[in-house]
Structure formats: C-alpha cells, structure tokens
PDB file of N, CA and C in Angstrom:
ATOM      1  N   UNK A   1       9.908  18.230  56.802  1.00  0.00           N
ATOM      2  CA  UNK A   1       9.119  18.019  58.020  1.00  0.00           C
ATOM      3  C   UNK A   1       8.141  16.848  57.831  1.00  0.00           C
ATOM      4  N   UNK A   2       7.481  17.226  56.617  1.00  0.00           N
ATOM      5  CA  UNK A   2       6.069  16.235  56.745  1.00  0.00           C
ATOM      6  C   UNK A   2       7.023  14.571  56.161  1.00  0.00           C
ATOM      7  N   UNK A   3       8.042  14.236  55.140  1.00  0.00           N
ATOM      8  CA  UNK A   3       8.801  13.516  54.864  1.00  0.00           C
ATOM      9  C   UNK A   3       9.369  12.952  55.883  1.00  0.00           C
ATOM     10  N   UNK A   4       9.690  13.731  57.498  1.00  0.00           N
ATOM     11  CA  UNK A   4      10.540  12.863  58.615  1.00  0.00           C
ATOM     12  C   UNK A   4       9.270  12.272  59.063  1.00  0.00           C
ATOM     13  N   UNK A   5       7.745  12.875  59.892  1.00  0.00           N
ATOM     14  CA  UNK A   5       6.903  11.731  60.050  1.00  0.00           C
ATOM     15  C   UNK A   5       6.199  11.215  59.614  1.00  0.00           C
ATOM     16  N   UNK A   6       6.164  11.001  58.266  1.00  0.00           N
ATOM     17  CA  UNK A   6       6.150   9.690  57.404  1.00  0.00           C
ATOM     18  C   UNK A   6       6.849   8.367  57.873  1.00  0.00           C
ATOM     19  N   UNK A   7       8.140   9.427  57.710  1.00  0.00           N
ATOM     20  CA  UNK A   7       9.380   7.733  57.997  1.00  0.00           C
ATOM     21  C   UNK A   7       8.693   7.697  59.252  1.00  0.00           C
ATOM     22  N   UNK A   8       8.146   8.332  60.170  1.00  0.00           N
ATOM     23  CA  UNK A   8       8.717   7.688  61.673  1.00  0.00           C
ATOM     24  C   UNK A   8       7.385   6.965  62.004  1.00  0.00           C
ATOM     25  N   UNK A   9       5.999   7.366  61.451  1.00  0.00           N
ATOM     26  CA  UNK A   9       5.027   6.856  61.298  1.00  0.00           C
ATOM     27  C   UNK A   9       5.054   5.348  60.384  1.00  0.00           C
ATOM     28  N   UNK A  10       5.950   5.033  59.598  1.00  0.00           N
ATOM     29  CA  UNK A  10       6.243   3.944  58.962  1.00  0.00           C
ATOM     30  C   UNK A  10       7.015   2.790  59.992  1.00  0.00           C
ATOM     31  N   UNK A  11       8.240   3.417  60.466  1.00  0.00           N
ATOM     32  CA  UNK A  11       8.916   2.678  61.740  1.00  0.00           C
ATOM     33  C   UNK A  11       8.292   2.105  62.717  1.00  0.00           C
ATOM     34  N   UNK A  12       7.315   3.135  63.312  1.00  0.00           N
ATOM     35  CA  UNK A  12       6.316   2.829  64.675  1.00  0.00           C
ATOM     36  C   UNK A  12       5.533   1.852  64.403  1.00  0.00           C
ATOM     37  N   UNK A  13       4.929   1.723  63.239  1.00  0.00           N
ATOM     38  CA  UNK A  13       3.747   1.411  62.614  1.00  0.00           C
ATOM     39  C   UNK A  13       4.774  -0.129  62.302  1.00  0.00           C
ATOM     40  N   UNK A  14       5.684  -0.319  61.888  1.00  0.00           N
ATOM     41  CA  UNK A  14       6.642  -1.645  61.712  1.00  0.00           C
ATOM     42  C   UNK A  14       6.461  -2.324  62.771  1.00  0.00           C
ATOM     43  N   UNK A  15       7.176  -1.599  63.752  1.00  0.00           N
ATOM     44  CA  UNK A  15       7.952  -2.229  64.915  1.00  0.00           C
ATOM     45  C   UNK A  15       6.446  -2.654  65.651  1.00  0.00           C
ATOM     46  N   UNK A  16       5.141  -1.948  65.697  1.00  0.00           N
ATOM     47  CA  UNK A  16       4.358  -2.080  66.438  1.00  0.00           C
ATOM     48  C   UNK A  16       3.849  -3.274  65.963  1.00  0.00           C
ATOM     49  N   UNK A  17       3.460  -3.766  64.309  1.00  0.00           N
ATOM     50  CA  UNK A  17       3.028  -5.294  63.774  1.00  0.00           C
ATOM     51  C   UNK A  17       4.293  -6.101  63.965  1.00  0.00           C
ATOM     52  N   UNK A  18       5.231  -5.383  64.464  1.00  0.00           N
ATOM     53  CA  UNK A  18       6.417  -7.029  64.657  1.00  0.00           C
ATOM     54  C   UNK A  18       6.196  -7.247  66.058  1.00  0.00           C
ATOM     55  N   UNK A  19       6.204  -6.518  67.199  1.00  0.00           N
ATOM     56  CA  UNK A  19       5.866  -6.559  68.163  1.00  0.00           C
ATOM     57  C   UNK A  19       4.465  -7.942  68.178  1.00  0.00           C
ATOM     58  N   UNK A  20       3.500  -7.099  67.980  1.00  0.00           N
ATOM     59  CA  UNK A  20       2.115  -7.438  68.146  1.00  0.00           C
ATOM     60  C   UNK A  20       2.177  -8.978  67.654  1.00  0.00           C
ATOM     61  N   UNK A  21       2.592  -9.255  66.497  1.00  0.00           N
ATOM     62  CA  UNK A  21       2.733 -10.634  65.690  1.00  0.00           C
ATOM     63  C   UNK A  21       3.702 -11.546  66.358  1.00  0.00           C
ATOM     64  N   UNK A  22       5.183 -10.984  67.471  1.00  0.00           N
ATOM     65  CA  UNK A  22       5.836 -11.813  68.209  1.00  0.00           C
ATOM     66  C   UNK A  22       4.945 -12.368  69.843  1.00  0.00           C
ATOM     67  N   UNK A  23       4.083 -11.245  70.088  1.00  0.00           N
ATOM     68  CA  UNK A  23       3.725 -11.297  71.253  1.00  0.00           C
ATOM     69  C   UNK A  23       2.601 -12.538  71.323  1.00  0.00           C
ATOM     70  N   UNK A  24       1.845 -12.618  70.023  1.00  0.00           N
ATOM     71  CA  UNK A  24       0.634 -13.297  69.623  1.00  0.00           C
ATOM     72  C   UNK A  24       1.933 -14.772  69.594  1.00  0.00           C
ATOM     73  N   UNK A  25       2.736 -15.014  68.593  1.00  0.00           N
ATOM     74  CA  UNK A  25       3.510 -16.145  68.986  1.00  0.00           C
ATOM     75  C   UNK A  25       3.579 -16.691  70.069  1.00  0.00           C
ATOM     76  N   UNK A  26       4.155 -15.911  71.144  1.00  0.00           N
ATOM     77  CA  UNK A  26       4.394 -16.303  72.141  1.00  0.00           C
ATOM     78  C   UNK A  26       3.301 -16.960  72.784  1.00  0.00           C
ATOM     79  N   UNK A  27       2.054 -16.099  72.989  1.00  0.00           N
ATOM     80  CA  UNK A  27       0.640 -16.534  73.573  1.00  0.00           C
ATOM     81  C   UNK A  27       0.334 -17.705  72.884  1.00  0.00           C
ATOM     82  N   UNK A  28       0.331 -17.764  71.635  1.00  0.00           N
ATOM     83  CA  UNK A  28       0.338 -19.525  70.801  1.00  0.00           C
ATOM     84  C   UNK A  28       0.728 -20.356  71.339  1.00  0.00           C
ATOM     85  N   UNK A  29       2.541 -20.308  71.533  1.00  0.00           N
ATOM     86  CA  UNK A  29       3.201 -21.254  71.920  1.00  0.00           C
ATOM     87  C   UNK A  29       2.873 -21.657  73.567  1.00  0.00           C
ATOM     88  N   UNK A  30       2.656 -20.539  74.223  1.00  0.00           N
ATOM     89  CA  UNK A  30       2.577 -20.687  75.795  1.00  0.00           C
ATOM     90  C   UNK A  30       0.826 -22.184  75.926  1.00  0.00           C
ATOM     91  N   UNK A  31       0.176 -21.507  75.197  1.00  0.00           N
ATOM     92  CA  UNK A  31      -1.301 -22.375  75.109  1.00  0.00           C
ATOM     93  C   UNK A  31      -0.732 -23.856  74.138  1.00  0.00           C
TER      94      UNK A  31
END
C-alpha cells in the first residue's frame, strides 16, 4: 500500500516539474 503511493507520489511529483519547467519555456520563448 504505502510502496504504491510512493511510486505515484514520485510520478505526480515528475510529471508536475516537467510540466511546470515546459510551461515556464514556453512563457520564455513567447516574451
């Protein structure tokens, strides 16, 4: 149990700094 939200807290927690770090790109490039 506590081993699956780990992983999924690790995933979210990924996807949310790849997100956040593409979105900030974008706002770079747009300015």
């Amino acid at each position: 149990m506590w081993d699956l939200l780990m992983i999924e807290l690790a995933v979210i927690g990924y996807l949310w700094c790849y997100l956040t770090n593409r979105a900030e790109g974008l706002v770079g490039k747009e300015e």
